[in-house]
C-alpha atoms as a PDB file:
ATOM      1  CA  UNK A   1      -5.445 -11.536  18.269  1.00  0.00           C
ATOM      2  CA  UNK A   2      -6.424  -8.238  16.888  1.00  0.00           C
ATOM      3  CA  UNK A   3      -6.409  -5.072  19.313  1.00  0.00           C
ATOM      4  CA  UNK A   4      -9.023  -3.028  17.592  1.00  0.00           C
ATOM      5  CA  UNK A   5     -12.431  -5.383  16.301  1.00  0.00           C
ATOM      6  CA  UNK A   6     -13.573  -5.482  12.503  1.00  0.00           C
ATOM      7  CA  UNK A   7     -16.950  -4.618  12.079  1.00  0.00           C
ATOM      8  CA  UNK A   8     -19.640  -6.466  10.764  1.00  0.00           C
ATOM      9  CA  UNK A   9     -21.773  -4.634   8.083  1.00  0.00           C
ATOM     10  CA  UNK A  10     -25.034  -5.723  10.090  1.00  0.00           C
ATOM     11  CA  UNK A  11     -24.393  -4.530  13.043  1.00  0.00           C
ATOM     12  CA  UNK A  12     -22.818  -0.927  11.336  1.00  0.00           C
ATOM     13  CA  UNK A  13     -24.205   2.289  11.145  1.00  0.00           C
ATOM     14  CA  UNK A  14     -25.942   3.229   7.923  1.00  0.00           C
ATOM     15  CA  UNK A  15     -23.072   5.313   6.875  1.00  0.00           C
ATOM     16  CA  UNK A  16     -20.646   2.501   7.887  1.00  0.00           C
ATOM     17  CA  UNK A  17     -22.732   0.027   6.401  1.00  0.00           C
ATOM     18  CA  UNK A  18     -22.935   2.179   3.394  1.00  0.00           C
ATOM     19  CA  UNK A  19     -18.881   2.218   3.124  1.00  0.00           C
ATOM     20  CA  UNK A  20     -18.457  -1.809   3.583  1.00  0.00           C
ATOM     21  CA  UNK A  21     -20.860  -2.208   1.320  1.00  0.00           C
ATOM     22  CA  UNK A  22     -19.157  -0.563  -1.603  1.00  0.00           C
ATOM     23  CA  UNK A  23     -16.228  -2.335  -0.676  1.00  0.00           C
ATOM     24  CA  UNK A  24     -18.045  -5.568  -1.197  1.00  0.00           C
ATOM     25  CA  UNK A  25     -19.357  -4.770  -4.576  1.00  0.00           C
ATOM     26  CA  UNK A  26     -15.938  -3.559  -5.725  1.00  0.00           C
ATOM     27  CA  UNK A  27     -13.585  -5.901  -4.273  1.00  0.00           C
ATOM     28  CA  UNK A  28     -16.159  -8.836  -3.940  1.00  0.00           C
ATOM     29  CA  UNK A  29     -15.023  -8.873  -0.338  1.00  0.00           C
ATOM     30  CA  UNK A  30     -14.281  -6.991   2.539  1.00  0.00           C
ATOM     31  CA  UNK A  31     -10.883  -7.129   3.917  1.00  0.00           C
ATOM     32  CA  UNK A  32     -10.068  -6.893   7.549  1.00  0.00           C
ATOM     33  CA  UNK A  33      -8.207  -3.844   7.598  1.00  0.00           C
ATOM     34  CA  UNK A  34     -11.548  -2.565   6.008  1.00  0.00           C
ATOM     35  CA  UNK A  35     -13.934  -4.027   8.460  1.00  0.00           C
ATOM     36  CA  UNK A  36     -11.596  -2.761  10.944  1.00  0.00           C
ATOM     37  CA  UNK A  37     -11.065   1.082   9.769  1.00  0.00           C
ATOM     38  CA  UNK A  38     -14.964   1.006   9.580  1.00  0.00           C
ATOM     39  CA  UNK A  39     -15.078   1.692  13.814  1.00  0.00           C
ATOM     40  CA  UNK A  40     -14.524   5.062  12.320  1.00  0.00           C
ATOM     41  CA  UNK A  41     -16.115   6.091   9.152  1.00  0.00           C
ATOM     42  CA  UNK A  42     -14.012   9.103   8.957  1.00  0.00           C
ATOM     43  CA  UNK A  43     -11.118   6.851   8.845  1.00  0.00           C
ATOM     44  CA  UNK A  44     -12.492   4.488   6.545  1.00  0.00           C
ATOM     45  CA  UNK A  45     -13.770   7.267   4.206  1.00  0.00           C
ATOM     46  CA  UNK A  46     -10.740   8.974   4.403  1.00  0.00           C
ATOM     47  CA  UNK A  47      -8.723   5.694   3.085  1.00  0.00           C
ATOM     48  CA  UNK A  48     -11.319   4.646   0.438  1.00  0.00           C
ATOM     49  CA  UNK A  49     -11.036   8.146  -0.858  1.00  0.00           C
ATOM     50  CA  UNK A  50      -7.484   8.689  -1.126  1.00  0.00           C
ATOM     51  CA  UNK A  51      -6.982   5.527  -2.805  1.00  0.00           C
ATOM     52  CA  UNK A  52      -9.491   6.190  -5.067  1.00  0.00           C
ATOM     53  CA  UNK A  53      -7.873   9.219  -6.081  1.00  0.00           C
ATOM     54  CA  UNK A  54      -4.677   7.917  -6.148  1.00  0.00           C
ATOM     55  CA  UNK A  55      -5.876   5.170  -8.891  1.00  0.00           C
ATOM     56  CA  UNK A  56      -6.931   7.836 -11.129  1.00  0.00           C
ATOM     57  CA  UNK A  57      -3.436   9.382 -11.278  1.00  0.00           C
ATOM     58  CA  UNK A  58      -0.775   8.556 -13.819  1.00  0.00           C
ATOM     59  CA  UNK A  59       1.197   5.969 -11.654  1.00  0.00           C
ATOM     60  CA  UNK A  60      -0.167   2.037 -12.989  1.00  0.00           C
ATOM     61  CA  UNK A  61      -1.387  -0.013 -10.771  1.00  0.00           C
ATOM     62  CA  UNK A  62       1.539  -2.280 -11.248  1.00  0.00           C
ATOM     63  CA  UNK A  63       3.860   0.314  -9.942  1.00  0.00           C
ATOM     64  CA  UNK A  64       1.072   1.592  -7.079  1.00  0.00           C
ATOM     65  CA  UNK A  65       1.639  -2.201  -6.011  1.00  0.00           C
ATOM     66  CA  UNK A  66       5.218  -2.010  -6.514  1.00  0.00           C
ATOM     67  CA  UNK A  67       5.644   0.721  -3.685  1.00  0.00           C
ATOM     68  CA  UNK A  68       3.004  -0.638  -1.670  1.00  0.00           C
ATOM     69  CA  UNK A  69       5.144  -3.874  -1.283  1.00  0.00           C
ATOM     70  CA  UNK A  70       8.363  -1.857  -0.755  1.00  0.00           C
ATOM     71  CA  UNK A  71       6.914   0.527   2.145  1.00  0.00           C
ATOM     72  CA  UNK A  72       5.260  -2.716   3.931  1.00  0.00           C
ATOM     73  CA  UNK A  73       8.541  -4.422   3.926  1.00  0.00           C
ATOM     74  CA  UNK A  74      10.655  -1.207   4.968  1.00  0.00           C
ATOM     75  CA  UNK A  75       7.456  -1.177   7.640  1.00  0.00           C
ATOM     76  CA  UNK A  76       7.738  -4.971   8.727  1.00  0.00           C
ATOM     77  CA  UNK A  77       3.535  -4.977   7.894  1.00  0.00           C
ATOM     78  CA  UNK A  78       2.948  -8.729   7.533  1.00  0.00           C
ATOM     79  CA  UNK A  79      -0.499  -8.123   6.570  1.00  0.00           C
ATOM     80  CA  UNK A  80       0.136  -5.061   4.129  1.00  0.00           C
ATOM     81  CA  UNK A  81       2.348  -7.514   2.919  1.00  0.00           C
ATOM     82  CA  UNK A  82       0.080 -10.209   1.962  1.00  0.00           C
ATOM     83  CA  UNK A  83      -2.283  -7.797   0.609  1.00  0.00           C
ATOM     84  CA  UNK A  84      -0.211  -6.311  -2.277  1.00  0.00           C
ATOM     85  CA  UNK A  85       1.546  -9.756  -3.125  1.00  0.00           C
ATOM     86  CA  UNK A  86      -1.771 -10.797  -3.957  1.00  0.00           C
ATOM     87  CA  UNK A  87      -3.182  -7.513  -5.391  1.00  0.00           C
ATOM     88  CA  UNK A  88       0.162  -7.625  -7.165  1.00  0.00           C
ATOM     89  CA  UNK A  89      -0.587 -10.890  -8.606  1.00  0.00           C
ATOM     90  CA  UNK A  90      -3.751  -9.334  -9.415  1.00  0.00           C
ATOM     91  CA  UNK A  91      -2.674  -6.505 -11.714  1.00  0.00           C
ATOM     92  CA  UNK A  92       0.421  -8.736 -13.263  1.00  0.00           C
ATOM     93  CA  UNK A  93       3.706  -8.637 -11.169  1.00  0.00           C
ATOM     94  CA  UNK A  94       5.411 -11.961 -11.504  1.00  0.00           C
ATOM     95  CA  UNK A  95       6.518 -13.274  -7.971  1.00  0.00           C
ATOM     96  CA  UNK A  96      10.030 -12.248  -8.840  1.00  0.00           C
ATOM     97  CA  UNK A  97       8.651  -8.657  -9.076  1.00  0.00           C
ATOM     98  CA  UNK A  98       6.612  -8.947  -6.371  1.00  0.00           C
ATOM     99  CA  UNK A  99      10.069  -9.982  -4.382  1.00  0.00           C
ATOM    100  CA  UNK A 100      12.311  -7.716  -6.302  1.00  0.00           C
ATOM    101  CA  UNK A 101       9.534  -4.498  -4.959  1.00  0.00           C
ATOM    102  CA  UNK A 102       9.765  -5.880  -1.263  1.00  0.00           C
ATOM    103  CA  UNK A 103      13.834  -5.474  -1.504  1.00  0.00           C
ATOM    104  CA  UNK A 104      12.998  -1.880  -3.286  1.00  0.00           C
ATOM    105  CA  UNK A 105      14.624  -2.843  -6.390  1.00  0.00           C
ATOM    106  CA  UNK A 106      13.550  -3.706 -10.163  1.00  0.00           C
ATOM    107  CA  UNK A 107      15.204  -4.931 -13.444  1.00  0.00           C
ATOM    108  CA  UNK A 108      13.051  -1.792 -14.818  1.00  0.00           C
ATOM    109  CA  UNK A 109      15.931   1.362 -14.037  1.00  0.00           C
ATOM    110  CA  UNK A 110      12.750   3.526 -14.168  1.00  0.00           C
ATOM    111  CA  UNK A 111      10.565   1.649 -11.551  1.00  0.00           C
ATOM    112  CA  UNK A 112      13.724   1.309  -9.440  1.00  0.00           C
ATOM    113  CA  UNK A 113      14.121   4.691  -9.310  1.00  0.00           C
ATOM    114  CA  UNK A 114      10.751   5.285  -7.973  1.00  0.00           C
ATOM    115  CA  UNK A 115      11.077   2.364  -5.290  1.00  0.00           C
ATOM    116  CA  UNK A 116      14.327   3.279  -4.352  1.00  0.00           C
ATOM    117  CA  UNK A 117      12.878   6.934  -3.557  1.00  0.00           C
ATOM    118  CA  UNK A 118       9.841   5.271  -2.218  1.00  0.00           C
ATOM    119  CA  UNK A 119      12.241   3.560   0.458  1.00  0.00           C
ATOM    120  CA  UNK A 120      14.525   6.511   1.281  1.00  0.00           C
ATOM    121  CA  UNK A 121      11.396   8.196   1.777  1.00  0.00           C
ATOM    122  CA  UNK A 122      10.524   5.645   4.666  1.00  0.00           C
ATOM    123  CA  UNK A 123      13.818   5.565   6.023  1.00  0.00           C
ATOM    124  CA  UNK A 124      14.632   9.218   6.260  1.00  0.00           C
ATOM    125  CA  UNK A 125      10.866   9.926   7.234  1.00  0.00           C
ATOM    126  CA  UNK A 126      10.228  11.922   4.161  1.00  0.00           C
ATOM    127  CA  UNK A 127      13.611  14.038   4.279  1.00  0.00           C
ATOM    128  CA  UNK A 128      15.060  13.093   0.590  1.00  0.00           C
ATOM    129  CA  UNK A 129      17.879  15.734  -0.494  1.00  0.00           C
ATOM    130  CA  UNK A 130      18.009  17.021  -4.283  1.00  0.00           C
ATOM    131  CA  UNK A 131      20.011  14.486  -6.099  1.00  0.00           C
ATOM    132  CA  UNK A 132      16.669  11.914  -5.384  1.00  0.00           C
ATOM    133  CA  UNK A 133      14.582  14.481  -7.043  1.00  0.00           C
ATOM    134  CA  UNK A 134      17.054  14.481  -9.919  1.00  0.00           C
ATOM    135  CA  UNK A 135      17.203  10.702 -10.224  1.00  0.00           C
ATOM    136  CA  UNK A 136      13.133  10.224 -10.161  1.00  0.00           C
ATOM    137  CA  UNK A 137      13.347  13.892 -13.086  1.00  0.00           C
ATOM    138  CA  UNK A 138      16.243  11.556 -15.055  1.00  0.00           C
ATOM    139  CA  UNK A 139      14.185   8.673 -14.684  1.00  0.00           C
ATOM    140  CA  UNK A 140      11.142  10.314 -16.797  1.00  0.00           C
ATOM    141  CA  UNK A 141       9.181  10.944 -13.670  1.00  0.00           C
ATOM    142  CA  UNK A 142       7.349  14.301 -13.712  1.00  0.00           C
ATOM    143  CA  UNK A 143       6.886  16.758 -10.927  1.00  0.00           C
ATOM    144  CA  UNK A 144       2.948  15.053 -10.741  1.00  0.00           C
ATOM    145  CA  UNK A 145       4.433  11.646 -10.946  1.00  0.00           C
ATOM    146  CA  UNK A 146       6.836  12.367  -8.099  1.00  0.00           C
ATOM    147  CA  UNK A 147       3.868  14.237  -6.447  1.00  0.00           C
ATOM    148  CA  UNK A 148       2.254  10.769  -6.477  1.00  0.00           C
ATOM    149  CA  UNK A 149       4.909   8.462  -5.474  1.00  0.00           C
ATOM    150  CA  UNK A 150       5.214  10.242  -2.638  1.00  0.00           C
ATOM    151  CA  UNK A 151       1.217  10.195  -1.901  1.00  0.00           C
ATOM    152  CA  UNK A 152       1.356   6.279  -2.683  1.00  0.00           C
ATOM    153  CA  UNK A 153       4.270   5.876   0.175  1.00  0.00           C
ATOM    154  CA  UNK A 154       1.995   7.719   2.631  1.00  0.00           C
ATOM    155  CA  UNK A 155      -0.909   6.365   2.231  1.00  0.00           C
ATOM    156  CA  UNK A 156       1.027   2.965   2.072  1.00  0.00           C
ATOM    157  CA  UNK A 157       2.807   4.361   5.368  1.00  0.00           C
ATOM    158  CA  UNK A 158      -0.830   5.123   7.254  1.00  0.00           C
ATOM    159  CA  UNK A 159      -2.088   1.314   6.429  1.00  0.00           C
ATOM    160  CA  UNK A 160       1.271  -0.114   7.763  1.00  0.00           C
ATOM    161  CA  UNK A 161       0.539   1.643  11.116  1.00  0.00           C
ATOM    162  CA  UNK A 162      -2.895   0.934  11.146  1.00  0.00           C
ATOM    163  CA  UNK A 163      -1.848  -2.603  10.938  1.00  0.00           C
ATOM    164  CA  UNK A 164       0.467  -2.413  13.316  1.00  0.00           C
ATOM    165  CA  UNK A 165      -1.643  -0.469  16.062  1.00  0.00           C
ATOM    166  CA  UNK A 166      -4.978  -2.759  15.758  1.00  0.00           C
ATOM    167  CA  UNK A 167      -3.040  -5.976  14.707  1.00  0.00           C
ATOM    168  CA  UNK A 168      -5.477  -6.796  12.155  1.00  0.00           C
ATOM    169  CA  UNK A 169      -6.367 -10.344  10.978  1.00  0.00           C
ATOM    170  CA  UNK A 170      -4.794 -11.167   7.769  1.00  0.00           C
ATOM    171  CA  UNK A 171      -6.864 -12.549   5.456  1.00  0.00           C
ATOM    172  CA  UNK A 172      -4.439 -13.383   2.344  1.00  0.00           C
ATOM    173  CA  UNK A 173      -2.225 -15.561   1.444  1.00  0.00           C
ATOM    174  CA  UNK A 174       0.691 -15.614   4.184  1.00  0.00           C
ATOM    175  CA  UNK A 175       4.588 -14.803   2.470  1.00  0.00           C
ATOM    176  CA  UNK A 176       7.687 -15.283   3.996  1.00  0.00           C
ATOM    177  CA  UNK A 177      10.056 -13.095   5.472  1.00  0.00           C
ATOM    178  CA  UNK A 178      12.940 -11.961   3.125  1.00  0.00           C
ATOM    179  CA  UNK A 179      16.075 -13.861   3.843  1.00  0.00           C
ATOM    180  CA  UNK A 180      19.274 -12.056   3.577  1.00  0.00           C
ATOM    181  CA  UNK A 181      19.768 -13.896   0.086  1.00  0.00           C
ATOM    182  CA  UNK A 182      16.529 -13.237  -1.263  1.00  0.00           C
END
């Protein structure tokens, strides 16, 4: 049972209203953790914004998904979870990717880097020392890149605990937990 209540577009401010309705249009629906950010504009601006940004930058949208799925799992977010396997689907990421990002690992060295980083960032709450800077730089990745991956983690990081504080309603396809084979 969710803590904090979506809100429904007809009963929302105009601003608000405004907001869900763009989501609509884009997405062709309106997620819960939407409807539910939307008791504050401000925070449902502020999310809608930075991910908008975030999509113009130079990271894919494969790899976007990639350390959205490892941040929810290092996060236990079941319904951040659900999300970006199917967004993940969306944009192209076999299931084996899609399970390979949850464990923060790839059969790409390049996006393993970057989800490897994306997961010590989680872990040592955003304390990395220099020789993860030098792996993402040997990589290929770019001071703007890196700049990026680490935006991607925390805006990943603010959904997971959004999730977690108003137990939102997930409305995607359920996945499993990991086993300790997987």
């Amino acid at each position: 049972m969710p803590r904090l209540n979506p809100v429904n577009a007809e009963n929302a401010s105009a601003e608000t209203k405004e907001l869900l309705n763009h989501v609509q249009t884009k997405l062709g629906m309106t997620p819960n953790i939407m409807r539910t950010m939307a008791n504050s504009a401000a925070v449902l601006q502020a999310y809608l914004g930075f991910g908008e940004a975030l999509a113009k930058g130079s990271l894919s949208a494969k790899l976007r998904e990639q350390i959205a799925l490892t941040v929810a799992e290092v996060n236990e977010c079941g319904y951040c979870l659900a999300a970006h396997s199917a967004i993940g689907q969306a944009v192209g990421l076999s299931n084996e990717v899609i399970l390979d990002s949850r464990r923060g690992t790839s059969v790409n060295n390049k996006d393993k880097v970057a989800l490897q980083f994306a997961k010590a960032l989680v872990d040592n709450r955003g304390i990395v020392d220099d020789s993860g800077i030098a792996k993402l730089r040997d990589a290929g990745y770019s001071d703007g890149e890196i700049a990026e991956i680490v935006a991607n983690v925390t805006h990943n990081i603010f959904t997971n605990y959004f999730n977690h504080v108003a137990e939102t309603a997930i409305d995607f396809p359920h996945v499993e937990e990991l086993a300790n084979n997987q």
